[in-house]
Protein backbone atom coordinates (compact mmCIF):
# COMPACT_ATOMS: atom_id res chain seq x y z
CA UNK A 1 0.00 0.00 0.00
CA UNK A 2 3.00 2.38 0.99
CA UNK A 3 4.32 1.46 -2.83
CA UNK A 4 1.07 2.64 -4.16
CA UNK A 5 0.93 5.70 -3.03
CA UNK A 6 4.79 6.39 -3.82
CA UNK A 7 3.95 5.59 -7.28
CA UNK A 8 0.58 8.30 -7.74
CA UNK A 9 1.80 10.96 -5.72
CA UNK A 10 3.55 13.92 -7.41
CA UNK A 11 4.57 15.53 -4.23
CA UNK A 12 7.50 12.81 -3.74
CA UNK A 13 11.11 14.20 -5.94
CA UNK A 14 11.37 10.21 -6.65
CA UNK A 15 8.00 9.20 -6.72
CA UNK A 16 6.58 7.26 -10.06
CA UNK A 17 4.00 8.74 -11.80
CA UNK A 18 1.88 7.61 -14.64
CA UNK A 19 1.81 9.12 -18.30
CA UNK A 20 -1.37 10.78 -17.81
CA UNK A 21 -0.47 12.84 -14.95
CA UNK A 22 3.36 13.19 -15.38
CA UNK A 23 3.07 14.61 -18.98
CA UNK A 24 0.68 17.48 -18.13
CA UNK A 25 2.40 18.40 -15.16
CA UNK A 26 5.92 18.24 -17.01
CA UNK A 27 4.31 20.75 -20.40
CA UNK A 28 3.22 23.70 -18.04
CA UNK A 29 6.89 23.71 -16.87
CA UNK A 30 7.54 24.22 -20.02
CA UNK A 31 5.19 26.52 -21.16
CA UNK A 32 5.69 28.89 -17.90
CA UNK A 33 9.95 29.05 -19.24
CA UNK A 34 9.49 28.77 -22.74
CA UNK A 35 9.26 32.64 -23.70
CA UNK A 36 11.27 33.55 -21.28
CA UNK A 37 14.41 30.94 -22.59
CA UNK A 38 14.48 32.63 -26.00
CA UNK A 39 13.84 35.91 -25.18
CA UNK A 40 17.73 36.45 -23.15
CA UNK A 41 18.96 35.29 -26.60
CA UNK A 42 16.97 37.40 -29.19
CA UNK A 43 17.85 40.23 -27.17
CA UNK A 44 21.62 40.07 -27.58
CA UNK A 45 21.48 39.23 -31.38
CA UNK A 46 19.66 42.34 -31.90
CA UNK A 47 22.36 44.10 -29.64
CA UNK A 48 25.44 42.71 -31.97
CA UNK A 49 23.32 42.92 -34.99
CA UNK A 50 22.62 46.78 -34.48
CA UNK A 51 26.26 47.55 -34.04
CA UNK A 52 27.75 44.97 -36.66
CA UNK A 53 26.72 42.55 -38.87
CA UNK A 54 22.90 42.40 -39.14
CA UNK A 55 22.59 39.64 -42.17
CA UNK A 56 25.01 36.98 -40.21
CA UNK A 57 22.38 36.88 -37.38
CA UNK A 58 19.67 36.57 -39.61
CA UNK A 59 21.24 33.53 -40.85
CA UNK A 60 22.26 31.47 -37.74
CA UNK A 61 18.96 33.37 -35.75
CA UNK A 62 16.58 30.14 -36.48
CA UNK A 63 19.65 27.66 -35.66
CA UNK A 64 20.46 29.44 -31.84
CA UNK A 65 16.90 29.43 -31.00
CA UNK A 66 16.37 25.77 -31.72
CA UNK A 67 19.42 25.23 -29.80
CA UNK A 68 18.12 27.10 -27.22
CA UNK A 69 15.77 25.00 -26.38
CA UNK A 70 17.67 21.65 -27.17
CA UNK A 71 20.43 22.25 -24.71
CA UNK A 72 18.19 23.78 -21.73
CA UNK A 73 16.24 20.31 -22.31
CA UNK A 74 19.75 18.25 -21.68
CA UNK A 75 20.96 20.17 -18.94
CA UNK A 76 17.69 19.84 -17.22
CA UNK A 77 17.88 16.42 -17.17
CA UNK A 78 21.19 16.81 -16.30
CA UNK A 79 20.13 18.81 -12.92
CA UNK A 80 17.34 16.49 -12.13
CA UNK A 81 18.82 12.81 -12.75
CA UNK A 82 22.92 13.97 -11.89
CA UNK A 83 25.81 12.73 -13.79
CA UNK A 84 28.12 11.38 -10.62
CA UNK A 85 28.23 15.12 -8.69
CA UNK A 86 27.20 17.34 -11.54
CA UNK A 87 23.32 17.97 -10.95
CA UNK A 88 21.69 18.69 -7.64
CA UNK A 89 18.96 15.98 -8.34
CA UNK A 90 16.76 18.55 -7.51
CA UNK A 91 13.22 19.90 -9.24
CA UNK A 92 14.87 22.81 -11.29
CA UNK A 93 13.94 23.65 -14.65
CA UNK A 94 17.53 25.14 -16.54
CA UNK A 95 17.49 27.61 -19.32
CA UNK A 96 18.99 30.38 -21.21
CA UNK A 97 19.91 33.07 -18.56
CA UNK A 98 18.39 36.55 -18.35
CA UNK A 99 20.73 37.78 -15.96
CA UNK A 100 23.48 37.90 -18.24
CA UNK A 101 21.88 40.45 -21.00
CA UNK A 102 23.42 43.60 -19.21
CA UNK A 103 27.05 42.08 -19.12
CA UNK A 104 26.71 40.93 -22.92
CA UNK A 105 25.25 44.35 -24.10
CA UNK A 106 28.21 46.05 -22.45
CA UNK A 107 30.51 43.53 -24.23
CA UNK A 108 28.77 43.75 -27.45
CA UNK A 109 29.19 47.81 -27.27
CA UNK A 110 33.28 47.18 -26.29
CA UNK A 111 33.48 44.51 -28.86
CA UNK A 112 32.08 46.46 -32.05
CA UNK A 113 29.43 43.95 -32.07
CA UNK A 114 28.90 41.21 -34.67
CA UNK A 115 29.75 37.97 -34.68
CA UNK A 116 33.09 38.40 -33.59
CA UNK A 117 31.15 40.47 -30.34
CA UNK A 118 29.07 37.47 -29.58
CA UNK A 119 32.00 34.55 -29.89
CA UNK A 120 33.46 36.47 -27.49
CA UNK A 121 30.51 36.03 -25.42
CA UNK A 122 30.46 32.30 -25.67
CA UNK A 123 34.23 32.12 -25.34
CA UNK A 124 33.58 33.95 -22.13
CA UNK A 125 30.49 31.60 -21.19
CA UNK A 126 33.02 28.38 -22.05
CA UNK A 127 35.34 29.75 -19.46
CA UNK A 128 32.92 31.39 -17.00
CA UNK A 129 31.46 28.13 -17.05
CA UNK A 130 34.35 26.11 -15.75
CA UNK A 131 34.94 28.56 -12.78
CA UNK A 132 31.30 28.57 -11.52
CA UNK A 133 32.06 24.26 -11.89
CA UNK A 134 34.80 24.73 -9.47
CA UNK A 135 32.98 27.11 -6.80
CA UNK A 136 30.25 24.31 -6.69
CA UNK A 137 32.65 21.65 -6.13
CA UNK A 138 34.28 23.29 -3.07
CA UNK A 139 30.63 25.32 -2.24
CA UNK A 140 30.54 22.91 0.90
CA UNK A 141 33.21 25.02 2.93
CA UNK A 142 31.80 28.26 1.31
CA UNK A 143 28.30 27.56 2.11
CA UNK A 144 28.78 29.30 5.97
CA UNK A 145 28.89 32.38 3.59
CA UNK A 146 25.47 31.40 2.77
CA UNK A 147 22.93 31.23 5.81
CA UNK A 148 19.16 31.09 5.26
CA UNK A 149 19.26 34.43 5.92
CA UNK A 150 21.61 35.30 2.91
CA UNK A 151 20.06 33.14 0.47
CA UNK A 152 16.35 33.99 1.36
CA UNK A 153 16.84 37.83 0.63
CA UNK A 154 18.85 36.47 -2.93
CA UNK A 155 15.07 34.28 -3.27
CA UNK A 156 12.83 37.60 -1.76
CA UNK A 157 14.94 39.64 -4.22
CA UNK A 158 14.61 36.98 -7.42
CA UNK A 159 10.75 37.53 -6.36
CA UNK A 160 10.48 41.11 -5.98
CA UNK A 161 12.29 41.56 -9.85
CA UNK A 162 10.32 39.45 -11.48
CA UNK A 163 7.23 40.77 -10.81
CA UNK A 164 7.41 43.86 -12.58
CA UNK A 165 8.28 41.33 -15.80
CA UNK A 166 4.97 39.14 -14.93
CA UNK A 167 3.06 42.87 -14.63
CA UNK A 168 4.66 43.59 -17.77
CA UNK A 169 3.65 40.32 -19.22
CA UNK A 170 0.20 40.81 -18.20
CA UNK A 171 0.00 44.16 -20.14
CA UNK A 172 0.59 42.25 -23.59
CA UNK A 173 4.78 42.47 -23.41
CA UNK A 174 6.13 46.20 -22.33
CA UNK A 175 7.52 46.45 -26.60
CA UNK A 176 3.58 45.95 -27.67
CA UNK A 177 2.44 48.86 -29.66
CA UNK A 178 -1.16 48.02 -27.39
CA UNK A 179 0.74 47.58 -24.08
CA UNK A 180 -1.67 47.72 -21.21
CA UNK A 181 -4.94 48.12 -23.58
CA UNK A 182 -8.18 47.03 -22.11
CA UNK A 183 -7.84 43.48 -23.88
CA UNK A 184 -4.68 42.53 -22.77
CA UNK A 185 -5.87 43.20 -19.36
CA UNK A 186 -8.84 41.16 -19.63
CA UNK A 187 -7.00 38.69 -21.36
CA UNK A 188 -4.45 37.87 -18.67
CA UNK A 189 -7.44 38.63 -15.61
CA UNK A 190 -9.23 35.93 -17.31
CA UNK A 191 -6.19 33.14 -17.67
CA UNK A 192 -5.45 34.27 -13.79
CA UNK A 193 -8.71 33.46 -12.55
CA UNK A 194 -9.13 30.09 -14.20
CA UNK A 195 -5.68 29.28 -12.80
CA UNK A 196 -7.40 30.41 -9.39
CA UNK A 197 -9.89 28.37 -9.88
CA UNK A 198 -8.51 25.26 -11.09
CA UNK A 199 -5.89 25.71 -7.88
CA UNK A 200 -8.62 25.70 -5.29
CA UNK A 201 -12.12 24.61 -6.75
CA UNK A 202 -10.62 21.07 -8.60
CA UNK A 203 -9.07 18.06 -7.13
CA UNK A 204 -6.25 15.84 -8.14
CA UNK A 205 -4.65 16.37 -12.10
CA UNK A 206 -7.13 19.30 -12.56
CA UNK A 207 -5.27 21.51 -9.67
CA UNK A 208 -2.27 20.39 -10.14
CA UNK A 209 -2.07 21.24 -13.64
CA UNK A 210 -3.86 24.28 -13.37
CA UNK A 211 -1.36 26.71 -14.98
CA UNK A 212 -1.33 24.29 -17.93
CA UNK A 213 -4.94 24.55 -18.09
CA UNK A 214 -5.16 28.29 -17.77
CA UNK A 215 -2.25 29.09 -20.32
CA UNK A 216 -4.60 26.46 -23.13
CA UNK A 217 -7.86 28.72 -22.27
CA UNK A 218 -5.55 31.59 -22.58
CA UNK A 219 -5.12 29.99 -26.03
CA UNK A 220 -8.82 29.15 -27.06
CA UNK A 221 -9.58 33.21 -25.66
CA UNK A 222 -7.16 34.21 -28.28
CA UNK A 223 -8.66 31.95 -31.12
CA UNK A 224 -12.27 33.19 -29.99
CA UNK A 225 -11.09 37.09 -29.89
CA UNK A 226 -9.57 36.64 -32.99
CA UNK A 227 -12.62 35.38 -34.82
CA UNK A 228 -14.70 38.80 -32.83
CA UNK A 229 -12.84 41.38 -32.77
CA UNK A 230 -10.49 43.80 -35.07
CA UNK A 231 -6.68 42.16 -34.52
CA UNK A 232 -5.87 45.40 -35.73
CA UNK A 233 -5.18 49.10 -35.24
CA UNK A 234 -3.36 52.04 -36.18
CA UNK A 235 -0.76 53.51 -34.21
CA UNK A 236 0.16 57.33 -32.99
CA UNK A 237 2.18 56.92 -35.93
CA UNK A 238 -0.18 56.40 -38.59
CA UNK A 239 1.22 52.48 -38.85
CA UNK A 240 -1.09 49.53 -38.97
CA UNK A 241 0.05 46.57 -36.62
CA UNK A 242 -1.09 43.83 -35.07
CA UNK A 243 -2.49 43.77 -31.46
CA UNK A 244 -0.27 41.97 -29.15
CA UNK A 245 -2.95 38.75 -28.31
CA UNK A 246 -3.21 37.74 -31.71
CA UNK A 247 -2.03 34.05 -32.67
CA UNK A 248 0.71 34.09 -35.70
CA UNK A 249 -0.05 30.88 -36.95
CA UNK A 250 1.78 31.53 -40.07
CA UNK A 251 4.78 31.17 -37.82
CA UNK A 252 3.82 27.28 -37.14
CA UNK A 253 2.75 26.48 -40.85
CA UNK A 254 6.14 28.32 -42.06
CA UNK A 255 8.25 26.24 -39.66
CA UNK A 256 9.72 22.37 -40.96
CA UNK A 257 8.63 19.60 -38.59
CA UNK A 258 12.30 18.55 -38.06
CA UNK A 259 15.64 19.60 -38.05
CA UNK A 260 19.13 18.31 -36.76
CA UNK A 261 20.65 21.26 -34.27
CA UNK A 262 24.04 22.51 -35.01
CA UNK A 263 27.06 22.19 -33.22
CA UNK A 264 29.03 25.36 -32.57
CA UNK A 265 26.85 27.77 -35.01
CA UNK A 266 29.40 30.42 -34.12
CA UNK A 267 33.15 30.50 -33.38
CA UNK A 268 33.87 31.24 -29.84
CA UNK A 269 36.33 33.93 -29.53
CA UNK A 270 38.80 34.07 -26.24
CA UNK A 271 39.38 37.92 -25.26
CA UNK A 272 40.04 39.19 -21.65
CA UNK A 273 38.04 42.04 -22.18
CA UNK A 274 34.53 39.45 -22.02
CA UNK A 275 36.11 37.16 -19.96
CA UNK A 276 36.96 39.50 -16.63
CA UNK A 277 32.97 41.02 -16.62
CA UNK A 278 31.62 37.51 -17.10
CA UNK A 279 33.56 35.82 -14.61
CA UNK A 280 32.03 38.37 -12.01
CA UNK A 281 28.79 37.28 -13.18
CA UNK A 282 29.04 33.60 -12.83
CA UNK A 283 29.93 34.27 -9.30
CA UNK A 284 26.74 36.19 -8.76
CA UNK A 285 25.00 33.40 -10.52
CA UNK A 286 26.08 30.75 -7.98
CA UNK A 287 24.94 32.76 -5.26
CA UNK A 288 21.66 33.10 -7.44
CA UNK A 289 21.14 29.48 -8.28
CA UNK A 290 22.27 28.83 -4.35
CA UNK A 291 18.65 30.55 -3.54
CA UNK A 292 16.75 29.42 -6.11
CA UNK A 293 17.74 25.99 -5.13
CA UNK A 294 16.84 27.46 -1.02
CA UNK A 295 13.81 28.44 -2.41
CA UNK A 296 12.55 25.77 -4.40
CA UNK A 297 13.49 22.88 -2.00
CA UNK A 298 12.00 25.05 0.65
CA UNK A 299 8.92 25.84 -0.87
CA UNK A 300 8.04 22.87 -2.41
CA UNK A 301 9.44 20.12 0.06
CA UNK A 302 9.32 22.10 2.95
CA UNK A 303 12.99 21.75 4.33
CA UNK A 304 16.14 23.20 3.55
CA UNK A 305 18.69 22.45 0.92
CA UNK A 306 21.96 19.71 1.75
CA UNK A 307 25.44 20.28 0.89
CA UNK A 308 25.09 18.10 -1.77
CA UNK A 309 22.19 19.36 -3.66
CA UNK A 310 23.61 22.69 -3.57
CA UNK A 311 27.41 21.79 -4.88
CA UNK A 312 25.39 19.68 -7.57
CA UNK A 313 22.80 21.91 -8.46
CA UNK A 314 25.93 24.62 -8.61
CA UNK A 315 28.01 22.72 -10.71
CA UNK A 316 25.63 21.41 -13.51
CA UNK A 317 25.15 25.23 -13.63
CA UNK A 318 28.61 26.19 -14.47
CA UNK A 319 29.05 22.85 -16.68
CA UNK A 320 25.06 23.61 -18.76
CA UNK A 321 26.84 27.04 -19.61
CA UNK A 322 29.51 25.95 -20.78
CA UNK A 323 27.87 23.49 -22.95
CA UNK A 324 25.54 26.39 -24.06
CA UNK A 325 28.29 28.13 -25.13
CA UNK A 326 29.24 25.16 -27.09
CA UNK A 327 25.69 25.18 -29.23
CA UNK A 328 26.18 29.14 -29.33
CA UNK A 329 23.47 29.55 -26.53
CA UNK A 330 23.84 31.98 -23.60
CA UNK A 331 24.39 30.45 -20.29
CA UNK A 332 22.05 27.85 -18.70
CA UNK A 333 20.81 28.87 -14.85
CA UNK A 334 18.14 27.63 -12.80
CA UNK A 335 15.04 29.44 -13.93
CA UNK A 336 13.44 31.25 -11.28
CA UNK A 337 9.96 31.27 -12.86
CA UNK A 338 9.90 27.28 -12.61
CA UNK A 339 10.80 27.84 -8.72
CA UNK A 340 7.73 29.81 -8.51
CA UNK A 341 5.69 27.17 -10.35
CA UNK A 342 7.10 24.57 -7.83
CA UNK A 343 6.54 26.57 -5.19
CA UNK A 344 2.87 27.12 -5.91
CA UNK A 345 1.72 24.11 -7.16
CA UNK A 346 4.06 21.80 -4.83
CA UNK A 347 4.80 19.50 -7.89
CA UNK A 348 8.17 18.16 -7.29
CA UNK A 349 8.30 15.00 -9.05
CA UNK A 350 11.12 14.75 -11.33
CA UNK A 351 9.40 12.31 -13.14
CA UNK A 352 7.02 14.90 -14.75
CA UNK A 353 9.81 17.82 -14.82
CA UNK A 354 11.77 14.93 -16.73
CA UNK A 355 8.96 14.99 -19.50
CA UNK A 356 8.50 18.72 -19.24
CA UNK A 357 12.95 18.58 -19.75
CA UNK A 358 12.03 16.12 -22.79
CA UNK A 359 9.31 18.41 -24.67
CA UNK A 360 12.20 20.84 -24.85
CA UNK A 361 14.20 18.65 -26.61
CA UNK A 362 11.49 17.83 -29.24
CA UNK A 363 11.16 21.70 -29.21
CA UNK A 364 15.08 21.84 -30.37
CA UNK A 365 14.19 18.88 -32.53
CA UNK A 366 10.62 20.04 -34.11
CA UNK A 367 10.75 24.02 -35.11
CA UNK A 368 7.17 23.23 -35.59
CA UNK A 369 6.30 22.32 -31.61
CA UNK A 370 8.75 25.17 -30.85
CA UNK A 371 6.75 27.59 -33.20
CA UNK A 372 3.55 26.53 -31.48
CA UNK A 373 4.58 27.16 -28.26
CA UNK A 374 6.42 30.55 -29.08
CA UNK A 375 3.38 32.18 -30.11
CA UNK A 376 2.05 32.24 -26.62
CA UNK A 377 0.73 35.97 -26.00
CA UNK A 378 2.22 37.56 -23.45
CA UNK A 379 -0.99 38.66 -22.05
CA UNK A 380 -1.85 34.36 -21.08
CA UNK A 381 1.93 34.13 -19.98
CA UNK A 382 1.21 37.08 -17.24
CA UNK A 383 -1.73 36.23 -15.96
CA UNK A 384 0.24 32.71 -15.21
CA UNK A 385 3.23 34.61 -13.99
CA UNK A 386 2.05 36.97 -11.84
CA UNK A 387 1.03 34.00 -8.92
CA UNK A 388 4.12 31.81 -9.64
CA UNK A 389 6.63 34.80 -9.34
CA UNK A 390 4.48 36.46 -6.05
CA UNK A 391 5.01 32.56 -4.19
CA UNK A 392 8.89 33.16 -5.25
CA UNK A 393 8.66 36.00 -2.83
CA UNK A 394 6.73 34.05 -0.07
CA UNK A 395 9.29 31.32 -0.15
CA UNK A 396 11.94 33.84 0.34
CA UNK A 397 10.53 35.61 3.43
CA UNK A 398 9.45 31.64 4.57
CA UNK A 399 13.94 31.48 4.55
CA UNK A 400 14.55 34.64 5.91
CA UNK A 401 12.01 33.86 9.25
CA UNK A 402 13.43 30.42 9.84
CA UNK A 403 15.44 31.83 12.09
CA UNK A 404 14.46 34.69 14.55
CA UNK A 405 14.81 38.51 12.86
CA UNK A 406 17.53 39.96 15.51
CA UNK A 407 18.58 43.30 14.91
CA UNK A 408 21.12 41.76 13.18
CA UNK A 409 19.66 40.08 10.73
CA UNK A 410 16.41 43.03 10.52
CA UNK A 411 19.96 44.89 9.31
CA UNK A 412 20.60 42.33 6.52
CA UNK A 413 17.89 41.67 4.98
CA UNK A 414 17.13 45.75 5.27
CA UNK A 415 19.68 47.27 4.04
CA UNK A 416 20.41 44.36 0.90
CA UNK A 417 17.08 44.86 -0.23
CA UNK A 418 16.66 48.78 0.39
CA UNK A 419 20.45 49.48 -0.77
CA UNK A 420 21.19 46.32 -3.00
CA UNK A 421 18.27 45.87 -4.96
CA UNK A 422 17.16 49.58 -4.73
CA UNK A 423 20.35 50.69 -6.66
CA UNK A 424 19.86 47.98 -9.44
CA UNK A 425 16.64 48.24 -9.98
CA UNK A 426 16.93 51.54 -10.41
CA UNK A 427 20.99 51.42 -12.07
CA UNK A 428 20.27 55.25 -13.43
CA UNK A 429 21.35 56.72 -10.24
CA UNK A 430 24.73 55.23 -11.16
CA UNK A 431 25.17 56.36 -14.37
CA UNK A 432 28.20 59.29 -12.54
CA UNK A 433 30.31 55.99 -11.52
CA UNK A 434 32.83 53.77 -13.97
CA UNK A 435 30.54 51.38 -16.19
CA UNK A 436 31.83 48.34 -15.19
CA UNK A 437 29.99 49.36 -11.70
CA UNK A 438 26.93 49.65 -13.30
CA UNK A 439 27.68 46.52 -15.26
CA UNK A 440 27.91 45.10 -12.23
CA UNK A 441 24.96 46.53 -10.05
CA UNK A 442 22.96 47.56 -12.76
CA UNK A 443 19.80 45.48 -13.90
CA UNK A 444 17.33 43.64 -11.80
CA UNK A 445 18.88 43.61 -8.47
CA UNK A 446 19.44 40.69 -7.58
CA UNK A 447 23.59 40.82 -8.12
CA UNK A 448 23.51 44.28 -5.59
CA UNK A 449 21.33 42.47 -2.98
CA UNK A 450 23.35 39.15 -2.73
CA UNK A 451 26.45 41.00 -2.63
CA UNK A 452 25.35 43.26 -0.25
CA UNK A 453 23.40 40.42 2.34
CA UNK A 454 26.75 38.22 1.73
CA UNK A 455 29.11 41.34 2.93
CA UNK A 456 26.73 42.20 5.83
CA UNK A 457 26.24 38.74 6.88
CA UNK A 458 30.21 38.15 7.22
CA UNK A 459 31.07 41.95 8.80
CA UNK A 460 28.27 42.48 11.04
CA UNK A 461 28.87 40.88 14.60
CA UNK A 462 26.72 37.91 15.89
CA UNK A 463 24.64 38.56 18.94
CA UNK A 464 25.67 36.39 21.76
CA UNK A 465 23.10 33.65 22.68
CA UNK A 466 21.82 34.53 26.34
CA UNK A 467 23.62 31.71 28.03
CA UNK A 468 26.72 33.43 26.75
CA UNK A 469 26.52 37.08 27.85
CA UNK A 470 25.16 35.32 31.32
């Protein structure tokens, strides 16, 4: 009987599930990152192509985003299954890193841009790769550095800045020409309260999967909409375009139902001048995938992280980039929206992320899945990622009040989040300081906040326990 229920339940990391409820629960892991994987990527090709060579890009664009989704497939697996200590064996969803696009932009700018500009960037990720592998490896000894008190402000922070991208989301995508009209609105209000309802008014598969099932209604709204109402409208500039919730289905009929990736697309290029700024980075991405990890083992197993699921979960980071880098794909990290979507739902079985890691690789393999799945409007992604991102913050404030808030640690988590993430989330009050500060603490906030919590948590002294100052 005690077999049984190990086998249904997808609230057991090594639990078997059935096909029926561990593909479901594996797509909407998929469809939460999906957007979000290739976005990272299209932004830094526009970046290189703008300054240098626009028609190379065009040429290798289709190529980097099927590999894009390929390689964050592998490396998931990777992270959930291990490979002797690289992978955490932990419920993480990997995939192409966000938090390196204001490091690449600066290097693309230095660089000249092109494609010379973004092998640089890989040759950077190759080697920036390797070092994050060796701070996992020895991350037991360093981990002191890394209290629940640390690593929940790094989750409470990861929370906080990716909110404003699920508001933005909701709104229709912050570039729409109809950002934030009445439809988009509706649109993602609608998706969020079927998710809501699914959550807390179904049982079993149906509440469990509810962000799946919200993000297909999301769908059929579209379809519906599109049949009703005008999918166009004329801008403040006189220009017809296309509102923001429409389906592009010519984007699925237009793309070939299979194609073989291709290995190293673009040339990496070894120059100090990517390599130094990167490095930085993949420190500040250990100490980010350190609380996503916090977060997502807290959150959705209720405990917190070992030794050895951090050092794992560290190192398949540092070893997934580097194999990016290899495909020409940014870095792989742990994706923080799929923490949120663990955290929520409680769905740690790594049986159904293992499918969800598997659709991505028929994503790299099919254009045509990959097409289908692309053309998600942002409006149905935001009304999902709005609740997934808001339980990233409650997990981190669930770390930071494990232990008692002291003065001390009131001063922490304080000042990282009111200094640290104030300053990068709002980098133009640094633009009077040398760039490679704001290169550093410029951009969402999370890099200023760990650094900052980290610093604190090491300078400021420890109260005495009351047996001691008896």
């Amino acid at each position: 009987m005690e077999n049984q229920k190990q086998y249904v339940t997808p609230y057991d990391f090594k639990g078997k599930l059935p096909l029926k409820q561990a593909i479901p629960l594996g797509l909407q892991h998929v469809l939460a990152m999906f957007v979000g994987n290739l976005t990272p990527l299209l932004v830094i090709m526009s970046a290189c192509a703008a300054i240098g060579d626009a028609q190379s890009f065009m040429a290798i664009q289709v190529s980097l985003l099927q590999n894009a989704m390929l390689v964050a497939g592998i490396v998931t697996l990777v992270q959930l299954f291990s490979i002797g200590p690289i992978g955490g064996q932990v419920p993480i969803i990997m995939g192409t890193s966000s938090g390196f696009i204001g490091v690449f932009s600066s290097v693309a700018n230095v660089m000249g841009g092109g494609i010379i500009a973004y092998g640089a960037m890989m040759g950077a990720s190759i080697v920036g790769g390797l070092f994050e592998t060796v701070l996992g490896a020895f991350l037991k000894p360093l981990r002191r550095f890394f209290p629940a008190i640390v690593t929940g402000t790094v989750v409470l922070s990861i929370g906080l800045s990716l909110i404003s991208v699920g508001v933005s989301s909701f709104g229709g995508g912050s570039s729409a020409k109809d950002y934030g009209s009445l439809e988009n609105l509706l649109l993602g209000l609608v998706v969020m309260i079927i998710i809501l309802a699914f959550k807390h008014c179904a049982k079993g598969l149906a509440s469990s999967s509810c962000i799946l099932i919200g993000i297909i209604c999301g769908y059929i709204i579209c379809a519906i909409m599109g049949a009703c109402l005008d999918t166009t409208a004329v801008g403040a500039d006189g220009v017809e375009y296309t509102k923001a919730w429409v389906l592009n289905w010519s984007k699925v009929a237009e793309a070939s139902w299979f194609a073989v990736p291709k290995f190293m697309p673009v040339k990496p290029v070894f120059d100090a001048r990517a390599i130094i700024p990167v490095g930085i980075m993949f420190i500040v991405t250990a100490v980010e995938t350190v609380g996503d990890i916090s977060g997502c083992i807290e959150g959705g197993m209720g405990r917190e992280a070992t030794d050895k699921e951090l050092s794992g979960g560290v190192m398949c980071d540092g070893v997934g980039s580097s194999f990016a880098a290899l495909f020409g794909v940014l870095p792989n990290t742990s994706f923080s929206q799929n923490v949120g979507l663990v955290t929520m739902t409680k769905i740690v079985n790594r049986t159904a992320l293992g499918f969800g890691a598997i659709f991505l690789i028929v994503c790299g393999l099919c254009p045509k899945l990959a097409a289908l799945v692309s053309i998600m409007p942002q409006s149905v992604l935001g009304g999902a990622a709005i609740i997934m991102f808001s339980s990233i913050v409650l997990s981190g404030i669930q770390l930071i009040t494990k232990d008692p808030m002291s003065a001390r640690n009131m001063s922490i988590v304080s000042v990282a989040l009111g200094l640290g993430y104030g300053l990068g989330a709002n980098s133009d009050v640094l633009a009077g300081l040398p760039s490679y500060i704001s290169l550093i603490f410029g951009g969402s906030g999370i890099v200023p906040a760990a650094l900052v919590a980290i610093i604190l948590n090491i300078v400021l002294p420890r109260e005495k326990a009351p047996a001691e100052e008896k």
